[in-house]
Protein backbone atom coordinates (compact mmCIF):
# COMPACT_ATOMS: atom_id res chain seq x y z
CA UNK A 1 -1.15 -19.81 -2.06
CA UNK A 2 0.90 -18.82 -5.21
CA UNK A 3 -0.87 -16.57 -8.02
CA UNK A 4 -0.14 -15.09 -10.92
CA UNK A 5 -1.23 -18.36 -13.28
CA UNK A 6 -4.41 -17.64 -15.69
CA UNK A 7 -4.19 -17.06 -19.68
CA UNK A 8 -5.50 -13.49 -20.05
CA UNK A 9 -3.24 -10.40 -20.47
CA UNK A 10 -1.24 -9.91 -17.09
CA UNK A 11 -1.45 -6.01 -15.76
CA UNK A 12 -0.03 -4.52 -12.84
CA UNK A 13 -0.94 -0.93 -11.15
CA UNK A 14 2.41 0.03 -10.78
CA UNK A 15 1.91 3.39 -7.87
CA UNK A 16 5.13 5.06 -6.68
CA UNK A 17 5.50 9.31 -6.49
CA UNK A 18 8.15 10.65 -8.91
CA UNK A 19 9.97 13.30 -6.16
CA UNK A 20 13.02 11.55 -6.34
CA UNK A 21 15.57 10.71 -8.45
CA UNK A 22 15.82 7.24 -6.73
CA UNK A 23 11.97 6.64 -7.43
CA UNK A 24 12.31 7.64 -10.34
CA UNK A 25 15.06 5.37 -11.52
CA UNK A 26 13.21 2.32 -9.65
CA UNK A 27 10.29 3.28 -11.32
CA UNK A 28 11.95 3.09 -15.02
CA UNK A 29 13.85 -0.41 -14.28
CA UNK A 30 10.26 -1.91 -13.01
CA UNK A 31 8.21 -0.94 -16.06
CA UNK A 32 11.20 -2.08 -18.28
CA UNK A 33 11.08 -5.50 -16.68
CA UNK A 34 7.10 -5.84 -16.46
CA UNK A 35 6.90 -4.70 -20.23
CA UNK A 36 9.64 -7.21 -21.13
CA UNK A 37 7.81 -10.04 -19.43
CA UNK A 38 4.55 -9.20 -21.06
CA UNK A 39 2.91 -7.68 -18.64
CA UNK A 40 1.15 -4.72 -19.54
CA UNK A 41 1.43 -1.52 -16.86
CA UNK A 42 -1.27 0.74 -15.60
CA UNK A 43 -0.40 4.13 -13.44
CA UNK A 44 -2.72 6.66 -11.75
CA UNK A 45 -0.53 9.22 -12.53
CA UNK A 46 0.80 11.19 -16.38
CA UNK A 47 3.76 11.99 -14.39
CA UNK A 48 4.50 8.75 -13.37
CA UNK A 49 4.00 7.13 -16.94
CA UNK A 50 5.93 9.82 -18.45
CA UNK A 51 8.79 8.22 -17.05
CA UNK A 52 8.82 4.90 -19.03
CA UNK A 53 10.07 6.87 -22.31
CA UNK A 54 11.39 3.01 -23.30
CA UNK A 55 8.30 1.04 -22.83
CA UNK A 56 5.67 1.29 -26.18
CA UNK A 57 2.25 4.29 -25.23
CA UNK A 58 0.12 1.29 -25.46
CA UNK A 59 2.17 -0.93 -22.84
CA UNK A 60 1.46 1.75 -20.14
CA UNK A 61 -2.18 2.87 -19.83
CA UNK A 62 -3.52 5.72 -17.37
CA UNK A 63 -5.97 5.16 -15.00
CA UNK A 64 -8.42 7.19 -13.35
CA UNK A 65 -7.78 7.60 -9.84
CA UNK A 66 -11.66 7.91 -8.30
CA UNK A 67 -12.78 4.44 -11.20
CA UNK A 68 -11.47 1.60 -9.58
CA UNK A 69 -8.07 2.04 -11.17
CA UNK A 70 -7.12 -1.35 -9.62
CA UNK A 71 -9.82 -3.51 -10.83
CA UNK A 72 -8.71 -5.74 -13.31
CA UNK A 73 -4.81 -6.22 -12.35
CA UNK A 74 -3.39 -8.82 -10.68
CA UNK A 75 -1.38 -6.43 -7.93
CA UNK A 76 -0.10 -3.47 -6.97
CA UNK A 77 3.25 -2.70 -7.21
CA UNK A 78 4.19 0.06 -4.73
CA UNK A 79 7.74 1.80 -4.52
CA UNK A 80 7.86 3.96 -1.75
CA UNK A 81 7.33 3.75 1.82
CA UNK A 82 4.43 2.87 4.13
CA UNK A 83 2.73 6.28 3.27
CA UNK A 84 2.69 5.13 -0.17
CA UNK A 85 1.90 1.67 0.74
CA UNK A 86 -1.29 3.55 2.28
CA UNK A 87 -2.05 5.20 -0.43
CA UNK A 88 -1.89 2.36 -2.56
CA UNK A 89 -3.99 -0.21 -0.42
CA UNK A 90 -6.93 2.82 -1.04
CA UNK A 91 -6.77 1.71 -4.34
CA UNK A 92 -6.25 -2.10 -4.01
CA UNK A 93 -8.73 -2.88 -1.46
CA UNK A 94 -12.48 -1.99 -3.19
CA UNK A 95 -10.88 -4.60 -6.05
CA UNK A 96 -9.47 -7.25 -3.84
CA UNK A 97 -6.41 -6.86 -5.15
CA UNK A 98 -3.10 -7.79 -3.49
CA UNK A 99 -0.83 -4.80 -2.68
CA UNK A 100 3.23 -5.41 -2.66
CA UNK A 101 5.67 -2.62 -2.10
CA UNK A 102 9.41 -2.05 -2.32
CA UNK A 103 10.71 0.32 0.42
CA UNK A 104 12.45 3.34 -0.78
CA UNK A 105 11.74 4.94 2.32
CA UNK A 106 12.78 4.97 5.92
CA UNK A 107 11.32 1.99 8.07
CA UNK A 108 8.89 0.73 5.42
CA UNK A 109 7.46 -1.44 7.90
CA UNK A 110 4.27 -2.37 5.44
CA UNK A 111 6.32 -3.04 2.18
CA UNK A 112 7.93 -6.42 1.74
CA UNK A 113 11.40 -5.75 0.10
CA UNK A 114 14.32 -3.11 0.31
CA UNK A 115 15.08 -1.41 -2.53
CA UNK A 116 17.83 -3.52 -2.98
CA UNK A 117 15.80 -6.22 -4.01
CA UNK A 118 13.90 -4.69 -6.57
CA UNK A 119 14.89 -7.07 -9.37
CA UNK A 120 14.01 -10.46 -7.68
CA UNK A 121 10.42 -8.29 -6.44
CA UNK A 122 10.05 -8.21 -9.90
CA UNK A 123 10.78 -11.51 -10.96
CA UNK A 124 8.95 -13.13 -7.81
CA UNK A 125 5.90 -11.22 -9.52
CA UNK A 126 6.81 -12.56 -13.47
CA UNK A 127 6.95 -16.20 -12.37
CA UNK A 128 4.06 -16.17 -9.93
CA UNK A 129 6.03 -17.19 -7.06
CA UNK A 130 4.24 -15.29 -3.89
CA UNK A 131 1.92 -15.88 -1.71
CA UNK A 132 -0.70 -13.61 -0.45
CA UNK A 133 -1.74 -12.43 3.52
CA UNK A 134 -4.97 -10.93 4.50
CA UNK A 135 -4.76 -7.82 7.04
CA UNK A 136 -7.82 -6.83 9.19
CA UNK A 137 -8.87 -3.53 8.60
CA UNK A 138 -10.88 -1.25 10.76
CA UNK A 139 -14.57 0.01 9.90
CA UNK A 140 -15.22 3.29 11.62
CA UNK A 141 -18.76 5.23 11.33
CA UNK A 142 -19.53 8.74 12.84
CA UNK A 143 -22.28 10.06 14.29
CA UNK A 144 -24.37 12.88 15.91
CA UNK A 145 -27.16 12.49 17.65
CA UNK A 146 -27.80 8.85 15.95
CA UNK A 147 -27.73 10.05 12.42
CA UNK A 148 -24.66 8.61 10.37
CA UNK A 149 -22.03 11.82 9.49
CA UNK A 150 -19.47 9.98 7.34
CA UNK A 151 -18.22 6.13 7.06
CA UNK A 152 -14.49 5.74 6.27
CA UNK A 153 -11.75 2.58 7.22
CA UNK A 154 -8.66 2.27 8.07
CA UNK A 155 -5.66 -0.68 7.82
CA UNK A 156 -3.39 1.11 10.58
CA UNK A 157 -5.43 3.05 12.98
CA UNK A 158 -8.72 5.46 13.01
CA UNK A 159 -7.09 8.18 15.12
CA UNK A 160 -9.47 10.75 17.06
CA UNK A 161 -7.65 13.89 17.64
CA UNK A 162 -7.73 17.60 18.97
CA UNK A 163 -7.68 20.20 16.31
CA UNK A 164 -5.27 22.64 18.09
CA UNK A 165 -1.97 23.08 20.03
CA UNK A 166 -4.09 25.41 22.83
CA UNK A 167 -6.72 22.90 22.87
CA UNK A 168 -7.53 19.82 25.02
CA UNK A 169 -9.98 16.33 23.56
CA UNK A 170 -11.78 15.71 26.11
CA UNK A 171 -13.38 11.95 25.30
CA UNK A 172 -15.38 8.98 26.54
CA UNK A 173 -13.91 5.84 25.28
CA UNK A 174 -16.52 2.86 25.69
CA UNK A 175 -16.32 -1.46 24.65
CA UNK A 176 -19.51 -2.93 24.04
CA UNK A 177 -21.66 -0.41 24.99
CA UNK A 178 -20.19 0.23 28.46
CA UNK A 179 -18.16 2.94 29.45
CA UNK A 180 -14.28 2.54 30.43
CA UNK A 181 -12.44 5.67 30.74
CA UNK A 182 -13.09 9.53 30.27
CA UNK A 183 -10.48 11.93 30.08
CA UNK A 184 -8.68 14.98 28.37
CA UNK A 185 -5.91 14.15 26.02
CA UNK A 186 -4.28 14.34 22.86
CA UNK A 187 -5.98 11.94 21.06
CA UNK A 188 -7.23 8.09 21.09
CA UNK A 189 -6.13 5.65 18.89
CA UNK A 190 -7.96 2.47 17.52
CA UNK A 191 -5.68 0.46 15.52
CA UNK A 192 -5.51 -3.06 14.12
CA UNK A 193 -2.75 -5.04 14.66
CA UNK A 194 -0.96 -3.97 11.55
CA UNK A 195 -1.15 -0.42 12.98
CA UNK A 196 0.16 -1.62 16.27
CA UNK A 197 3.69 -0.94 14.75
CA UNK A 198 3.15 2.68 13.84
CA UNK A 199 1.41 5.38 15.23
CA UNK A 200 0.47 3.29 17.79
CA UNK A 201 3.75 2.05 18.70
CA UNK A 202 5.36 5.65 19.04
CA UNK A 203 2.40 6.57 21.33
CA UNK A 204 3.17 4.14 23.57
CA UNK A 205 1.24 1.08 22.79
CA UNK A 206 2.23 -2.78 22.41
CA UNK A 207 3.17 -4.35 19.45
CA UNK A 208 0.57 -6.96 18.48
CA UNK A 209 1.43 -9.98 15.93
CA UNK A 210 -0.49 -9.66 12.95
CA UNK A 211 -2.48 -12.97 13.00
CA UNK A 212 -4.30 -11.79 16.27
CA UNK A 213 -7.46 -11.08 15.97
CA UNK A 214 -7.90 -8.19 17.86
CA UNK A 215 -7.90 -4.17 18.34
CA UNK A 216 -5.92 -1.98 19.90
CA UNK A 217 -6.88 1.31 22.09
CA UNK A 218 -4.24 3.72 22.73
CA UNK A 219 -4.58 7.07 24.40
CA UNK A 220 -2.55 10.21 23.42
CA UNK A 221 -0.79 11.97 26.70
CA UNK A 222 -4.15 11.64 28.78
CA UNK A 223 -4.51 13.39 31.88
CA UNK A 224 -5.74 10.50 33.95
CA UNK A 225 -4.65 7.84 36.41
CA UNK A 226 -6.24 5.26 34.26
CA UNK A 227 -5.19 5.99 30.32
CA UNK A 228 -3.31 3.11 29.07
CA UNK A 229 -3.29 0.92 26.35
CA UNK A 230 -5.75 -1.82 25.96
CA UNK A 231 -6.28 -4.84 23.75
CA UNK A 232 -9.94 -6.08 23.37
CA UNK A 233 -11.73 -8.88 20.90
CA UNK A 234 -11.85 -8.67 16.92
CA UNK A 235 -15.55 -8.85 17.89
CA UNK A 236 -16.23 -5.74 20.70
CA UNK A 237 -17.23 -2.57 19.22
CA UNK A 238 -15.21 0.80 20.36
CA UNK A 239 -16.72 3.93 20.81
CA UNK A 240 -15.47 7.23 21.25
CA UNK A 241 -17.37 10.35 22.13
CA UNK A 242 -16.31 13.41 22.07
CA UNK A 243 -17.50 15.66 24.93
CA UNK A 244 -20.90 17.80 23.61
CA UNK A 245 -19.32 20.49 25.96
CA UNK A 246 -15.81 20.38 24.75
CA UNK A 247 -13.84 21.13 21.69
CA UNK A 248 -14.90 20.06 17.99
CA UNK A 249 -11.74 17.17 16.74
CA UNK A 250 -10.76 15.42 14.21
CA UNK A 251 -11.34 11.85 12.98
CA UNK A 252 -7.81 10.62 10.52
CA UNK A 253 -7.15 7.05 9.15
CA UNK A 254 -4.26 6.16 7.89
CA UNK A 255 -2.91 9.89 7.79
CA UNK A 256 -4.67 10.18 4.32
CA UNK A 257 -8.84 10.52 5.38
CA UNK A 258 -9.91 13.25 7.57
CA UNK A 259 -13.32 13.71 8.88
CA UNK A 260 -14.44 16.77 11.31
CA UNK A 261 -16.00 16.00 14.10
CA UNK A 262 -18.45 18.80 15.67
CA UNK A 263 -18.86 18.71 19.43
CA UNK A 264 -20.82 15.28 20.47
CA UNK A 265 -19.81 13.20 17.95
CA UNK A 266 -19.74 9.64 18.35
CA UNK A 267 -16.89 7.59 16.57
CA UNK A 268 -17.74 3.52 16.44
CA UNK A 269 -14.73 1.23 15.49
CA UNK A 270 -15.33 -2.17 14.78
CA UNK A 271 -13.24 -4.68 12.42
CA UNK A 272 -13.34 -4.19 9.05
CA UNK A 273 -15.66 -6.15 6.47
CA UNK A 274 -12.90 -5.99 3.52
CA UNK A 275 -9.57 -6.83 4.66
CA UNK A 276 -6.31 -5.47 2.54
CA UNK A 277 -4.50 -8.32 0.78
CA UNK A 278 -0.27 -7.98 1.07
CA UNK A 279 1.43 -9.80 -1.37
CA UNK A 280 4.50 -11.74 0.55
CA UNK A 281 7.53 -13.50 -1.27
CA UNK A 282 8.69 -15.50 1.73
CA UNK A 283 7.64 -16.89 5.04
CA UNK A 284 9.90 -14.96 7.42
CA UNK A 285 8.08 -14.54 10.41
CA UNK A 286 6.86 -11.37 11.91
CA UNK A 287 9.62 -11.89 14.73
CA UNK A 288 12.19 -11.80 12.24
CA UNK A 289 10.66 -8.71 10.71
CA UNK A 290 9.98 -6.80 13.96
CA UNK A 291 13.92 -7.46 14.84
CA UNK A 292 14.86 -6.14 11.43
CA UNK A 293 13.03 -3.71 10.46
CA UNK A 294 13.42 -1.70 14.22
CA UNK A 295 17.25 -2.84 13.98
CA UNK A 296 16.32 -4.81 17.76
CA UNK A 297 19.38 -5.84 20.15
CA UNK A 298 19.03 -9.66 20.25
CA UNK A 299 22.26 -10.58 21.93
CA UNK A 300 22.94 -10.40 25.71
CA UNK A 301 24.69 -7.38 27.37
CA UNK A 302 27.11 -8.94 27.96
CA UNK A 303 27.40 -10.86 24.75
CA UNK A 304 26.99 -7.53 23.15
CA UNK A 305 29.95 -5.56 25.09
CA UNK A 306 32.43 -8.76 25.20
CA UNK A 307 35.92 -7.44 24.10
């Protein structure tokens, strides 16, 4: 699918975090090609427009971060890393809009070009020439006693975790209404396949390709003969309860929402209603991207130590 066509006044939500000078330099060189091109800029942040001395007040308007500062725009542009990325798709998804970021981070698994790359990101975006992918998302609700506590999401994982060094989760995790494992740990992890290549890939758990349609359960240092990682159906519902007798924990998606969770609370993960659009410029596969991005060995040994 390629975008970007339509007659009305093209505007990207341009979201990147001014702390270094490399940001901020990206920053300046995107809103001085947008604005060139005629497409008008919108930030959540003063600081952040503040930057784009060059570009005219009215080219660059400031949007309120908690009134749909997305709606409207035709993307996101993110510069930054995945926790940006995050940050960003928060913002994106209640619109529907597409989310595309340029890693000027570390691993930057989520964003879609190095920051070497930042002029043909911008280009790609000018001339329309991108397609977009849908990413499941998570829907998690929490409750006590059968009355609803909070409702958040998630695109990586929904993360249920113990709130101190000294302490010890101890949880029941169960699929479809029966019971699979209980256990003291560190945490349990419920993560889409998207997630399955972060915090759920340095606990332990397998990477899954993003067009499966599945979730991923991965518990933190259990103490148990049984605790590892499962996969089950885009269509089973997770629970995780948290032992009435045991510690109060913590419910975090993404690494950005945090939710208490008193003693007994009941955490439900199912898939998501509203998945997060990624804006993609090419069609490398995720194989490709997996080998890059975690700098894989892909020749043989003894390919590899030939002299």
């Amino acid at each position: 699918m390629t975008a970007g066509s339509g007659t009305h006044r093209r505007e990207v939500l341009l979201v990147a975090h001014p702390d270094r000078e490399a940001t901020r330099a990206a920053a300046r060189q995107v809103a001085a090609r947008f604005t060139e091109a005629g497409v008008r800029l919108r930030v959540v942040d003063q600081e952040v427009r503040e930057l784009f001395v060059t570009c005219a007040q009215e080219e660059v308007a400031v949007a309120d971060p908690d009134d749909s500062p997305a709606e409207g725009t035709e993307l996101v542009f993110v510069l930054g890393g995945d926790g940006t990325l995050l940050r960003a798709a928060e913002l994106a998804r209640p619109a529907g809009v597409p989310v595309l970021g340029v890693n000027l981070g570390r691993v930057g698994f989520l964003t879609e070009a190095d920051s070497d790359a930042i002029s043909q990101a911008v280009q790609r975006v000018i001339s329309g020439e991108y397609h977009i992918e849908e990413r499941m998302t998570v829907d998690v609700d929490v409750t006590l006693d059968g009355s609803l506590l909070a409702r958040t999401w998630a695109l990586n994982e929904a993360s249920v975790e113990k709130t101190g060094r000294d302490r010890v989760l101890d949880a029941l995790i169960s699929v479809d209404g029966r019971p699979v494992s209980s256990f003291g740990c560190d945490g349990v992890l419920c993560a889409t396949p998207t997630g399955s290549t972060a915090y759920a890939f340095s606990a332990g758990g397998p990477v899954i390709w993003p067009d499966v349609e599945a979730l991923l359960v991965v518990p933190s240092n259990a103490h148990a003969m049984f605790s590892r990682s499962f996969v089950v159906s885009r269509a089973s519902v997770i629970t995780v309860d948290v032992d009435p007798y045991g510690f109060a924990a913590v419910l975090i998606c993404d690494g950005l929402r945090s939710i208490d969770l008193p003693q007994g609370a009941r955490i439900e993960v199912v898939a998501g209603r509203t998945p997060v659009r990624l804006v993609r410029l090419g069609d490398e596969p995720f194989t490709d991207r997996l080998v890059h991005k975690f700098d894989l060995p892909v020749k043989g040994w003894r390919e590899r130590h030939a002299r």
